[in-house]
C-alpha atoms as a PDB file:
ATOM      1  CA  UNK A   1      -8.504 -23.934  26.388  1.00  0.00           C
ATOM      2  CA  UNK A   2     -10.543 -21.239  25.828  1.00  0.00           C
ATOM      3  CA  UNK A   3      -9.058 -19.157  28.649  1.00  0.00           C
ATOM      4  CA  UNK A   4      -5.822 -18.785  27.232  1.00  0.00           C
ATOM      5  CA  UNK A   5      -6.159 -15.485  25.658  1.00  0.00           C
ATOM      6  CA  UNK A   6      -8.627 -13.286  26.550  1.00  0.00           C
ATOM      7  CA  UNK A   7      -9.132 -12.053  22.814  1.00  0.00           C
ATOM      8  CA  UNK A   8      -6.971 -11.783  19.650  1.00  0.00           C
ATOM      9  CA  UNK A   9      -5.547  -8.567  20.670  1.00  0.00           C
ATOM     10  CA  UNK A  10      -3.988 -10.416  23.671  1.00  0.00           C
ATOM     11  CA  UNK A  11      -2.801 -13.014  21.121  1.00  0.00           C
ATOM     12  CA  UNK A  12      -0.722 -10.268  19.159  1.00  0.00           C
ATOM     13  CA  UNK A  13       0.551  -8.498  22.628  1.00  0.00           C
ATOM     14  CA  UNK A  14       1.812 -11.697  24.095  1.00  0.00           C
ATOM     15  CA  UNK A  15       3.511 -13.143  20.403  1.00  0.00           C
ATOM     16  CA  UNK A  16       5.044  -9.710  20.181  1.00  0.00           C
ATOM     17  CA  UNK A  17       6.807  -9.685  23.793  1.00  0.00           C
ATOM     18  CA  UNK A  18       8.289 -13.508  22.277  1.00  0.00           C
ATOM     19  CA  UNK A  19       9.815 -11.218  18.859  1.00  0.00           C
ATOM     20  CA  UNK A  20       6.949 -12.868  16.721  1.00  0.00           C
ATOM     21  CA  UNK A  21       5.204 -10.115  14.616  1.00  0.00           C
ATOM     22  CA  UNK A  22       1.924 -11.046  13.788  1.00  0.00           C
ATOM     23  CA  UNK A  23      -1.116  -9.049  11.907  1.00  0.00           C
ATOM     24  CA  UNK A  24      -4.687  -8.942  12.773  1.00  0.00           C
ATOM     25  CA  UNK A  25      -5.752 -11.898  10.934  1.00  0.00           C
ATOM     26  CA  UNK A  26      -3.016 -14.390  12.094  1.00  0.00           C
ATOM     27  CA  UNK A  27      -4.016 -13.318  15.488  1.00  0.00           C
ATOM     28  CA  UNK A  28      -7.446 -13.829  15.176  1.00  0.00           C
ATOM     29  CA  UNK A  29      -7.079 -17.376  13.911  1.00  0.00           C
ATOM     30  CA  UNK A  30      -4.967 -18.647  16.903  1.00  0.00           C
ATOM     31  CA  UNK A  31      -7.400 -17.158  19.263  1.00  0.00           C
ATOM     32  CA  UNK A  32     -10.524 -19.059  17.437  1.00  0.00           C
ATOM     33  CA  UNK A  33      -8.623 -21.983  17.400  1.00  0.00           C
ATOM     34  CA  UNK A  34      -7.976 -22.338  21.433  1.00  0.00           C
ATOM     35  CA  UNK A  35     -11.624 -21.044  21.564  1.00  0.00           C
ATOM     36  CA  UNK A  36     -13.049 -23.173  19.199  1.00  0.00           C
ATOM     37  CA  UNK A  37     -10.545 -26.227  20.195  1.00  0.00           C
ATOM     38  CA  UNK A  38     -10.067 -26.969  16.883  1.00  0.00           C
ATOM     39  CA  UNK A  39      -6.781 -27.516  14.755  1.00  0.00           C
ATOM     40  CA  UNK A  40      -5.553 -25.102  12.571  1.00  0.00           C
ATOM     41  CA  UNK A  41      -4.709 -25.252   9.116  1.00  0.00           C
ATOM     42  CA  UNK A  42      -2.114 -22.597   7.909  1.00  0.00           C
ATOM     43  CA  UNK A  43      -1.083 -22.388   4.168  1.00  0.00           C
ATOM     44  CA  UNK A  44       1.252 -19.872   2.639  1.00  0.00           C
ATOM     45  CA  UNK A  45       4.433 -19.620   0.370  1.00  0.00           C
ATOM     46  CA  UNK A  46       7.650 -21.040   1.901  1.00  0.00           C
ATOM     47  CA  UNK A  47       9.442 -18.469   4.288  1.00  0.00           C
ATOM     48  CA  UNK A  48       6.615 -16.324   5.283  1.00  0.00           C
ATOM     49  CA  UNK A  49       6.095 -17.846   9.052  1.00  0.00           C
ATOM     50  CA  UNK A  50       4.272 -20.491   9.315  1.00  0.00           C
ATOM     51  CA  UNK A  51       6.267 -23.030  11.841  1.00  0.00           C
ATOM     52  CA  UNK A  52       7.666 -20.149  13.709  1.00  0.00           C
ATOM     53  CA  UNK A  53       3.825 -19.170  14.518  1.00  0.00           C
ATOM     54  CA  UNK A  54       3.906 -22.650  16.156  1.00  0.00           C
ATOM     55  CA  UNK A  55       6.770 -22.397  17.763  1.00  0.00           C
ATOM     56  CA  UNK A  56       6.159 -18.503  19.143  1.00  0.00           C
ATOM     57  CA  UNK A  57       2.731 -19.781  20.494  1.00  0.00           C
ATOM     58  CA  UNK A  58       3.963 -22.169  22.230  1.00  0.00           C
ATOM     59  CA  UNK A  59       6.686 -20.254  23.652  1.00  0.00           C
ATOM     60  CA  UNK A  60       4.119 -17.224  24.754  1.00  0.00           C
ATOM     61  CA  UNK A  61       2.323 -20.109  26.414  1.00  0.00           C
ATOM     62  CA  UNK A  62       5.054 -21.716  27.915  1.00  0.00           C
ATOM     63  CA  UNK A  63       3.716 -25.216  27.055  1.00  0.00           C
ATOM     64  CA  UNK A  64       5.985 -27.823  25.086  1.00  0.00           C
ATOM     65  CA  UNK A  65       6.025 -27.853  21.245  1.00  0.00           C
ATOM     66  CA  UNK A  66       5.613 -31.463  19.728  1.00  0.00           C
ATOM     67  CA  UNK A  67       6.640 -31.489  16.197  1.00  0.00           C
ATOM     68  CA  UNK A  68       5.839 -33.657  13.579  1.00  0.00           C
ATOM     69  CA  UNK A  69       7.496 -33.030  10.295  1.00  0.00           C
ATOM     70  CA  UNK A  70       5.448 -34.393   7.351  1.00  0.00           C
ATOM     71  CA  UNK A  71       8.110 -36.601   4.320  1.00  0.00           C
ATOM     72  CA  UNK A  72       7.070 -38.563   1.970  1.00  0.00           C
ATOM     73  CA  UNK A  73       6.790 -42.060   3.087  1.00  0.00           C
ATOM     74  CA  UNK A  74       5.450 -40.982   6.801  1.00  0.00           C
ATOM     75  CA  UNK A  75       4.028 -43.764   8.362  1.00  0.00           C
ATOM     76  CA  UNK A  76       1.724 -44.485  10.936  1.00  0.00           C
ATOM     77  CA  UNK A  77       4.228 -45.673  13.543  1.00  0.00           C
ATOM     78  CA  UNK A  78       6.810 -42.568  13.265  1.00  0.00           C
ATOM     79  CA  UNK A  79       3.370 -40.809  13.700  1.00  0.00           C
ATOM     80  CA  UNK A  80       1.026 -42.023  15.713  1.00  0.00           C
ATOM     81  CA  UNK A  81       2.845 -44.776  17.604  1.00  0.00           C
ATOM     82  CA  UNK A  82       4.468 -48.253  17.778  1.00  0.00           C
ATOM     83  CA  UNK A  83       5.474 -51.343  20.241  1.00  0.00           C
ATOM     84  CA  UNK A  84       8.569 -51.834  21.928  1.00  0.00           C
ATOM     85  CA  UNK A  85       9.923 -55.136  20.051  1.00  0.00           C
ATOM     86  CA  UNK A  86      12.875 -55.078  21.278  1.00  0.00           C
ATOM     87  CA  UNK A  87      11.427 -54.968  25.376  1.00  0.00           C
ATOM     88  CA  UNK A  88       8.959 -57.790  23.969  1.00  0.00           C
ATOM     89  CA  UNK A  89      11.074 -60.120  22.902  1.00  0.00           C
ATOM     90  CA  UNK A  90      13.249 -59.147  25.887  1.00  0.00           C
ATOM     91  CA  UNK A  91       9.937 -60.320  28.068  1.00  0.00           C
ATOM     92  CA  UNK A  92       9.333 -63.363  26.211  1.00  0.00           C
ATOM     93  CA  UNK A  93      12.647 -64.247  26.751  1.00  0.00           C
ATOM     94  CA  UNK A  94      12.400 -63.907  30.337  1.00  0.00           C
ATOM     95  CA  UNK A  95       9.675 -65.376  30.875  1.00  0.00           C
ATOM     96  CA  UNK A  96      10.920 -68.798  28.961  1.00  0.00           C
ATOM     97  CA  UNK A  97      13.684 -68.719  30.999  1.00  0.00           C
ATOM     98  CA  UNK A  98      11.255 -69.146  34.247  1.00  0.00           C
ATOM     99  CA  UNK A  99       9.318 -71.799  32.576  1.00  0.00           C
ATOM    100  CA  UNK A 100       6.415 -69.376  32.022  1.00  0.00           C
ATOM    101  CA  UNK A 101       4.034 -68.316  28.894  1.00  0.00           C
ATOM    102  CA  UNK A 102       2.549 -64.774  28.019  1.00  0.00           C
ATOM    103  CA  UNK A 103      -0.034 -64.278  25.934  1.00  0.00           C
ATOM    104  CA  UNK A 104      -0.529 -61.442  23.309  1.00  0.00           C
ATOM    105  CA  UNK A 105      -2.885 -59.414  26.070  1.00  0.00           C
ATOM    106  CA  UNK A 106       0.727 -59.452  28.161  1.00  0.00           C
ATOM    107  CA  UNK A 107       2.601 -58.732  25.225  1.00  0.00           C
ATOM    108  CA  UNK A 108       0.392 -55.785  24.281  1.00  0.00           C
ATOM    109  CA  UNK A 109       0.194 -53.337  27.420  1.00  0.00           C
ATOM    110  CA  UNK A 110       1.206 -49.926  28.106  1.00  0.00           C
ATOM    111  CA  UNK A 111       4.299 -50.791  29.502  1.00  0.00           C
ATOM    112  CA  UNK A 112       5.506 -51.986  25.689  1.00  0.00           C
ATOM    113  CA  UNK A 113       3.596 -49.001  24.067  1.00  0.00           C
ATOM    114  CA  UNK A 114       5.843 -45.803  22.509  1.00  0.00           C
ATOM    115  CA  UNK A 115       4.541 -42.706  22.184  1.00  0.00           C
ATOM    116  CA  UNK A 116       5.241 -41.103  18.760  1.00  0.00           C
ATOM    117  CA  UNK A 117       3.807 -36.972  18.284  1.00  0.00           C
ATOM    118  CA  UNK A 118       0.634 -37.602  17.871  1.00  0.00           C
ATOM    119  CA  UNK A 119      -0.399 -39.421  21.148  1.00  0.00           C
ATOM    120  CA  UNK A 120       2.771 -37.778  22.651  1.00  0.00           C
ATOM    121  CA  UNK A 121       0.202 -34.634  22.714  1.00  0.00           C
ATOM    122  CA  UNK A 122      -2.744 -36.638  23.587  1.00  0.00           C
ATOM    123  CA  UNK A 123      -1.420 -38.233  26.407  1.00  0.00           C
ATOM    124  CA  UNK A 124       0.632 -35.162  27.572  1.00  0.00           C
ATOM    125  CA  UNK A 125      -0.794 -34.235  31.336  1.00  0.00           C
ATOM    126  CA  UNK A 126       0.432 -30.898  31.920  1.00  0.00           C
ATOM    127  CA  UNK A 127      -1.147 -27.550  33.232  1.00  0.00           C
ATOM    128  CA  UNK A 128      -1.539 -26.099  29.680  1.00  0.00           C
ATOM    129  CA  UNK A 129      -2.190 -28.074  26.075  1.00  0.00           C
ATOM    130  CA  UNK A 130       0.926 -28.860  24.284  1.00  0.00           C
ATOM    131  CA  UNK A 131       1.253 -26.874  20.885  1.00  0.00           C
ATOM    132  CA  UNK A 132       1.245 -29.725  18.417  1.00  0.00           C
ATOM    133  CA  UNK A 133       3.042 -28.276  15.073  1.00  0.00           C
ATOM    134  CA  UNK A 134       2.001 -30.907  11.846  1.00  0.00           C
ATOM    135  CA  UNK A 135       4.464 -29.434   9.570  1.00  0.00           C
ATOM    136  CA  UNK A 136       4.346 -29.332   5.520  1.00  0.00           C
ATOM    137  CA  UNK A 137       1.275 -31.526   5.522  1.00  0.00           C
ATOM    138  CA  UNK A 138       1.370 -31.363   1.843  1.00  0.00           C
ATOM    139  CA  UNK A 139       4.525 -33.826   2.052  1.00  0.00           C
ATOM    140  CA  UNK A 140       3.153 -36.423   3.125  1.00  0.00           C
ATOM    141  CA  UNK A 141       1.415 -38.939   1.127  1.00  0.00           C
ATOM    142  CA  UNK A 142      -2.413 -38.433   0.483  1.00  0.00           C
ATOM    143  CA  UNK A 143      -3.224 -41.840   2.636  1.00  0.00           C
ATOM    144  CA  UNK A 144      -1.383 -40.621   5.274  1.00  0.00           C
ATOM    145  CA  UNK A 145      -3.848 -37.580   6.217  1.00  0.00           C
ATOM    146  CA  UNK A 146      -6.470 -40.427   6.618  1.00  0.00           C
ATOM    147  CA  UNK A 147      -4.582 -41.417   9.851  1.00  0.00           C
ATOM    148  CA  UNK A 148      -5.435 -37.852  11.202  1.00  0.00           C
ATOM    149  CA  UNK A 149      -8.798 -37.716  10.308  1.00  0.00           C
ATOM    150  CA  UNK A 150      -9.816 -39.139  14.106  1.00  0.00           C
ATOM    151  CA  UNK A 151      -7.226 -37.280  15.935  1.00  0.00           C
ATOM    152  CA  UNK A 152      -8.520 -34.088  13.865  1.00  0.00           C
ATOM    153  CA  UNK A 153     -11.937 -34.034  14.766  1.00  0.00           C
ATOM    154  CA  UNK A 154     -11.847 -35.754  18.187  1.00  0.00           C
ATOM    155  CA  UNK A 155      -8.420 -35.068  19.871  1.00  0.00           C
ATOM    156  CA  UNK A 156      -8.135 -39.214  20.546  1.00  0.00           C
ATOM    157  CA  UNK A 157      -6.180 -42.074  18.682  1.00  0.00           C
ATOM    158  CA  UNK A 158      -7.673 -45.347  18.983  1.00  0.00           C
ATOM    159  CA  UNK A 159      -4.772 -48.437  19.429  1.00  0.00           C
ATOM    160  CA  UNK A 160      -6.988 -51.484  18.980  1.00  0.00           C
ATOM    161  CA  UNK A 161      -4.932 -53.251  21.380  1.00  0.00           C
ATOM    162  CA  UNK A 162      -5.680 -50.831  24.251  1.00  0.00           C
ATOM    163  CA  UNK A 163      -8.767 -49.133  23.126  1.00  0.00           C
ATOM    164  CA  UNK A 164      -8.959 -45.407  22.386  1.00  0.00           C
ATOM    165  CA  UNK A 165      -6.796 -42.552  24.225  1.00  0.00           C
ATOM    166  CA  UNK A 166      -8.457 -39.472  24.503  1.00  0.00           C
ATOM    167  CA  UNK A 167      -6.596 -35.880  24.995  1.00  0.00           C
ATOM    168  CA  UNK A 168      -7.930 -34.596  28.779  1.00  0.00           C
ATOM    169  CA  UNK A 169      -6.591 -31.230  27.249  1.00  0.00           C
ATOM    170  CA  UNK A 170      -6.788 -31.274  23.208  1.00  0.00           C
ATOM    171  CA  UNK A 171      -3.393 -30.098  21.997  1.00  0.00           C
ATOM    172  CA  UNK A 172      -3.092 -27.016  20.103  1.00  0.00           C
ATOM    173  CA  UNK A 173      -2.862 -28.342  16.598  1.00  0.00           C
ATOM    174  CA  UNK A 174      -1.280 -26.228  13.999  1.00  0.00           C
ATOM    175  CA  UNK A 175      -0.751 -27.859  10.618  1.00  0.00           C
ATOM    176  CA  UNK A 176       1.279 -26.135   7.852  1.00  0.00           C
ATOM    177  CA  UNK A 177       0.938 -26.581   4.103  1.00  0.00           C
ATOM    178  CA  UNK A 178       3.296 -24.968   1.354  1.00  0.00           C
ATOM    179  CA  UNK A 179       0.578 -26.310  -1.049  1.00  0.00           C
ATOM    180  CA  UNK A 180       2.924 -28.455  -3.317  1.00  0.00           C
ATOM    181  CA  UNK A 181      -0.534 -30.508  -3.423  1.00  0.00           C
ATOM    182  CA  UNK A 182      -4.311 -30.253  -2.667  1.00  0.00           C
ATOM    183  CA  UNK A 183      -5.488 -31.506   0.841  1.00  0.00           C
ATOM    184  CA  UNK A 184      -8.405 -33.919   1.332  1.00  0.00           C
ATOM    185  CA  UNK A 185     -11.537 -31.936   2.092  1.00  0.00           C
ATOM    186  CA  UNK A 186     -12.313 -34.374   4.905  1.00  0.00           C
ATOM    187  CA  UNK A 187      -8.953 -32.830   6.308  1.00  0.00           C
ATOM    188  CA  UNK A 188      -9.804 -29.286   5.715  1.00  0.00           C
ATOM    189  CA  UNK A 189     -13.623 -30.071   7.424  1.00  0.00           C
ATOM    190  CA  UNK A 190     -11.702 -30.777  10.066  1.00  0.00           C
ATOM    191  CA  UNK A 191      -9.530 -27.588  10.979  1.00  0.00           C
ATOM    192  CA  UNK A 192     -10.057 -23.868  10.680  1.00  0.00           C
ATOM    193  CA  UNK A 193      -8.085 -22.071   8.331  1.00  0.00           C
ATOM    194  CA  UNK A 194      -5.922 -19.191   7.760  1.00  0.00           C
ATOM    195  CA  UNK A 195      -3.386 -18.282   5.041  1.00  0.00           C
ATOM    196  CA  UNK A 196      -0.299 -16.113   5.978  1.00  0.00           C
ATOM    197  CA  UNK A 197       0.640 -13.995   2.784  1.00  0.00           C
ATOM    198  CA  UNK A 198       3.825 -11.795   2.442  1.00  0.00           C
ATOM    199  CA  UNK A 199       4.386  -9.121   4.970  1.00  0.00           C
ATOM    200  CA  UNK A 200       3.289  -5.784   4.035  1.00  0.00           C
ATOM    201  CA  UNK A 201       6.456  -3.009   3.450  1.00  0.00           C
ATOM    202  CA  UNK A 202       6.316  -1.543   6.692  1.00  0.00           C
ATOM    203  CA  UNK A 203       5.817  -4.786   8.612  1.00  0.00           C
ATOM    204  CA  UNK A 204       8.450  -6.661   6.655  1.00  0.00           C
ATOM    205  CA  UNK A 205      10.991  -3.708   7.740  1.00  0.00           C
ATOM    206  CA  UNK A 206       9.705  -3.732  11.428  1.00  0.00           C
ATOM    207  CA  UNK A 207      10.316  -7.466  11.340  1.00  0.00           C
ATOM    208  CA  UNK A 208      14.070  -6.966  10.515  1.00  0.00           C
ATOM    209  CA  UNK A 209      14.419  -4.875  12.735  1.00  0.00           C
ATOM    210  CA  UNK A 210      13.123  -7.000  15.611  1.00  0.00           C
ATOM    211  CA  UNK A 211      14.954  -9.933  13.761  1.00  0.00           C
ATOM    212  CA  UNK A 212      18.273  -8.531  13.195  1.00  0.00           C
ATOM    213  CA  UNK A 213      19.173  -5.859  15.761  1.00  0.00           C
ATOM    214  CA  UNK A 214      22.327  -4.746  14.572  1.00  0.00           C
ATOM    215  CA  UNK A 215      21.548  -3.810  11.101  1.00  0.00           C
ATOM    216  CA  UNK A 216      20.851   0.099  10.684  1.00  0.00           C
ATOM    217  CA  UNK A 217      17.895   1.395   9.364  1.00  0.00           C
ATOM    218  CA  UNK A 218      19.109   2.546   6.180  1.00  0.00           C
ATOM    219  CA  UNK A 219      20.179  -0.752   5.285  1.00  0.00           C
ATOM    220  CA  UNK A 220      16.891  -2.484   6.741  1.00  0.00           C
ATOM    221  CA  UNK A 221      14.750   0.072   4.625  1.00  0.00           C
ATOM    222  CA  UNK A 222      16.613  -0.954   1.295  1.00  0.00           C
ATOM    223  CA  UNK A 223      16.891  -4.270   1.862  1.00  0.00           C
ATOM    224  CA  UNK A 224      13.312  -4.387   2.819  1.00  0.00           C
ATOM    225  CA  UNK A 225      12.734  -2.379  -0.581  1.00  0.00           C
ATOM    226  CA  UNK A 226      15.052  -5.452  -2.415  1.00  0.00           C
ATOM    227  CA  UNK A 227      13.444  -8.027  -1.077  1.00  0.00           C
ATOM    228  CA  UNK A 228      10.119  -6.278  -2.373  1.00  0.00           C
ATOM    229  CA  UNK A 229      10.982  -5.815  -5.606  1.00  0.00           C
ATOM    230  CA  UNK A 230      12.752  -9.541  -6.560  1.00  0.00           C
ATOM    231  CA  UNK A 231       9.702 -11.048  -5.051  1.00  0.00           C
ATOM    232  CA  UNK A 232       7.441  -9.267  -8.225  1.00  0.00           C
ATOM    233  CA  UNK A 233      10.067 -11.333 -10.844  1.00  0.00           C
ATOM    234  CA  UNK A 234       9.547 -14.513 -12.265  1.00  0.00           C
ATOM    235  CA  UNK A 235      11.814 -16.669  -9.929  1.00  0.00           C
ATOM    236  CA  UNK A 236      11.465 -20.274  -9.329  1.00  0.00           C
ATOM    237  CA  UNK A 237      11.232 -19.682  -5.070  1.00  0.00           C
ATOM    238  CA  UNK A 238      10.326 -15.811  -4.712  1.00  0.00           C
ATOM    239  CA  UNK A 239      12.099 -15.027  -1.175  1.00  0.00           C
ATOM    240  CA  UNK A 240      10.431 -14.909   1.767  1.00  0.00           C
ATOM    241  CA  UNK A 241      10.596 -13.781   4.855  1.00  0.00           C
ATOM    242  CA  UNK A 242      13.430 -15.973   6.098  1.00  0.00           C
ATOM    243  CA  UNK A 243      15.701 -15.805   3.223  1.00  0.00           C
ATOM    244  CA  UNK A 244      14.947 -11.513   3.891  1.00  0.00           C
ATOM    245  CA  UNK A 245      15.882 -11.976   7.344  1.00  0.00           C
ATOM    246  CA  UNK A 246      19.159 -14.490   6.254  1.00  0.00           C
ATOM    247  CA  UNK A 247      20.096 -11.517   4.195  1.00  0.00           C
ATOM    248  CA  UNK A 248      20.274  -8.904   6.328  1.00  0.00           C
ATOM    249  CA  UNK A 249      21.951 -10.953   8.761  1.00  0.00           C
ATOM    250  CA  UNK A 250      24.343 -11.505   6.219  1.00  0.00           C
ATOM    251  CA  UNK A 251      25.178  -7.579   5.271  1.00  0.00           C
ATOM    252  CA  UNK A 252      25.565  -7.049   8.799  1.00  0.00           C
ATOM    253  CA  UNK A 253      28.034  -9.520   9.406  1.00  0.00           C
ATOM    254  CA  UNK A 254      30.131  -8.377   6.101  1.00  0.00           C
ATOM    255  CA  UNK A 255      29.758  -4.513   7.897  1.00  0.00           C
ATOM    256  CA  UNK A 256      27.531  -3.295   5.167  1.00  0.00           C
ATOM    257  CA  UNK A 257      25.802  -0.306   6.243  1.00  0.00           C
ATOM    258  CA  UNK A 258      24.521   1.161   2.447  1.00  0.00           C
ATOM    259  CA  UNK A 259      23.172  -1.182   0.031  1.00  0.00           C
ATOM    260  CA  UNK A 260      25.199  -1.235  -2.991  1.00  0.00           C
ATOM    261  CA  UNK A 261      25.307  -3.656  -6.528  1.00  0.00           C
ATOM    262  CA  UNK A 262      28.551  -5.057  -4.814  1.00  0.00           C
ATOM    263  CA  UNK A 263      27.571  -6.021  -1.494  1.00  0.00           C
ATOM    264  CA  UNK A 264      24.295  -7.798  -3.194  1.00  0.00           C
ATOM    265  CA  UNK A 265      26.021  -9.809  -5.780  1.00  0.00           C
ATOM    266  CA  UNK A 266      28.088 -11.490  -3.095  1.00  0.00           C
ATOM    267  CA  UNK A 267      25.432 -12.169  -0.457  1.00  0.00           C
ATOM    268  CA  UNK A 268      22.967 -12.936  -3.530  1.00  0.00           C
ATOM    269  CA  UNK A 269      23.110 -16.696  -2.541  1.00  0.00           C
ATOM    270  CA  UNK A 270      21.058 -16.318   0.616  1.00  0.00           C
ATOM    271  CA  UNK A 271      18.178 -14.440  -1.281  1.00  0.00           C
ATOM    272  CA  UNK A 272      17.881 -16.555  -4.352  1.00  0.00           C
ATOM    273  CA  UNK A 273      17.635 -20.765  -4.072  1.00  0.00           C
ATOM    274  CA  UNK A 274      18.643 -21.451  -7.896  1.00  0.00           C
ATOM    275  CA  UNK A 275      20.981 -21.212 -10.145  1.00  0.00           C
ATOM    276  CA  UNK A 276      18.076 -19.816 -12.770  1.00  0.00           C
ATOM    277  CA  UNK A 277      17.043 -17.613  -9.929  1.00  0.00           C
ATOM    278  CA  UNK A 278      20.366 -16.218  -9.391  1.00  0.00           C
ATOM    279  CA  UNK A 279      20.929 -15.461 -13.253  1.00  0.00           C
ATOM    280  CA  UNK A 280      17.622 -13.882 -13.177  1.00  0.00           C
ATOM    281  CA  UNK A 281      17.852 -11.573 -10.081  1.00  0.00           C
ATOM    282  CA  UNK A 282      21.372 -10.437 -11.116  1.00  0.00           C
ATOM    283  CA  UNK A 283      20.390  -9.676 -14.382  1.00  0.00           C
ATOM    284  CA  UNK A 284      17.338  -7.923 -12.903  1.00  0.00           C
ATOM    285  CA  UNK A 285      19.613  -5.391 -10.693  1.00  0.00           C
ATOM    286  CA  UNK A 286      19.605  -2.343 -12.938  1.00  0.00           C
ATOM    287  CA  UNK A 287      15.998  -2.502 -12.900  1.00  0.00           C
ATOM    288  CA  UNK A 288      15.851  -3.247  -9.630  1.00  0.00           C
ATOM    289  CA  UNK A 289      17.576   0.138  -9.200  1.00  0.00           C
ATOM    290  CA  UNK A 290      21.225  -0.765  -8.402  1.00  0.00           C
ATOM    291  CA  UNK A 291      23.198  -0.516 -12.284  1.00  0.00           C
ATOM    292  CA  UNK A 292      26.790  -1.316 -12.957  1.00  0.00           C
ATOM    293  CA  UNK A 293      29.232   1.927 -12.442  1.00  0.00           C
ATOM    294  CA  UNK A 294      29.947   3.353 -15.308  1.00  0.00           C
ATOM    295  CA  UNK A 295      33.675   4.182 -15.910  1.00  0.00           C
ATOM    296  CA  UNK A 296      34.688   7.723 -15.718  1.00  0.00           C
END
């Protein structure tokens, strides 16, 4: 894996010619990670680019993403894998019906094993590692990150009926975490880490752009500006990057090409994800620069 990229700078280059913006640091943690072969742990607030990381890498690599998302309640077999009831008991019928007997060795073989993610990307024989995307983490119950704990630090399940599959390639793990709880340290041992924050100003505006082609600049700049400025109030979700980007795709479908009070009350609903939120951001407005007309 570790001739994938050449160096970080490479990383940023090829994610960039995909319409994925990254900075230095984001870059630099993917390329450790294929050097390294080691899974990655990225945390952040919602919206700021975590999963579409995943999914730009593995579209700059041209391998297939594998996706697991995390719920509570995950379980080993939507995971990691399961057997084929249904084909054994189709196979024990059969073989009744010719007067014959299996045993649980014939019951237990490849040919009744499914593949969930997990050893989906260990078993996965193509040119390149698949990118395996382990998505909100932090949703999943804390027993459930003990089922990764081999797969983390080796790249191999282990199905006691079959013995232990190891990765010939080991995937390119990414695992994502909103933090709406603490991870294990025995899971964070495991993986390097990196923590996307909010876009800088100028790279939040250069992502719109990039994102949203047919919005003008004027309106990308003050939306950009907005977006800013509601994220420093005390909302319950502060906006990220995708509800900016929802935003502006909105004003540029309504034809808005200068931010006014108007246009942002009625689009408000893609920007703010509660009902306190949107009492507090419209109430914010004429601090936020954009007051109610005053009548002549």
């Amino acid at each position: 894996m570790g001739g994938l990229f050449t160096d970080a700078a490479e990383v940023r280059r090829r994610l960039d010619a995909v319409g994925h913006l990254v900075d230095d640091g984001t870059a630099t943690a993917l390329y450790l990670a294929t050097v390294l072969h080691r899974p990655l742990l990225i945390e952040g607030e919602p919206g700021v680019g975590k999963t579409s990381t995943a999914k730009a890498l593995a579209e700059t690599l041209g391998t297939p993403l594998i996706r697991l998302q995390c719920y509570e309640g995950l379980s080993a077999s939507e995971a990691l894998y399961e057997w084929n009831y249904q084909r054994q008991l189709l196979a024990i019928r059969l073989t009744e019906a010719r007067a014959e007997r299996l045993t649980d060795a014939d019951l237990f073989t490849e040919e009744f094993l499914q593949d969930r993610p997990l050893l989906r990307a260990v078993r996965y024989d193509g040119p390149l590692p698949p990118v395996l995307l382990i998505d909100e983490i932090d949703r999943a119950d804390d027993e459930f990150e003990a089922l990764l704990f081999e797969f983390l630090g080796e790249a191999a399940i282990t199905v006691p009926e079959l013995g232990t599959f190891a990765a010939a390639r080991p995937p390119l793990v990414i695992l994502t975490s909103n933090r709406s709880r603490e991870l294990h340290d025995a899971l964070r041992r495991r993986c390097l880490y990196h923590w996307i924050d909010f876009p800088a100003p100028e790279r939040v505006v250069e992502i719109l752009r990039r994102t949203v082609p047919g919005a003008g600049d004027p309106l990308i700049a003050s939306a950009a500006e907005f977006i800013g400025r509601a994220r420093r109030l005390e909302l319950d979700k502060a906006p990220g990057m995708a509800e900016a980007i929802d935003w502006l795709s909105a004003l540029s479908a309504l034809d808005v090409s200068r931010l006014a009070r108007g246009d942002i009350v009625r689009t408000l609903s893609t920007v703010a994800k509660s009902a306190d939120d949107l009492v507090a951001v419209t109430e914010a407005l004429d601090d936020l620069g954009y007051p109610k007309a005053v009548a002549p």
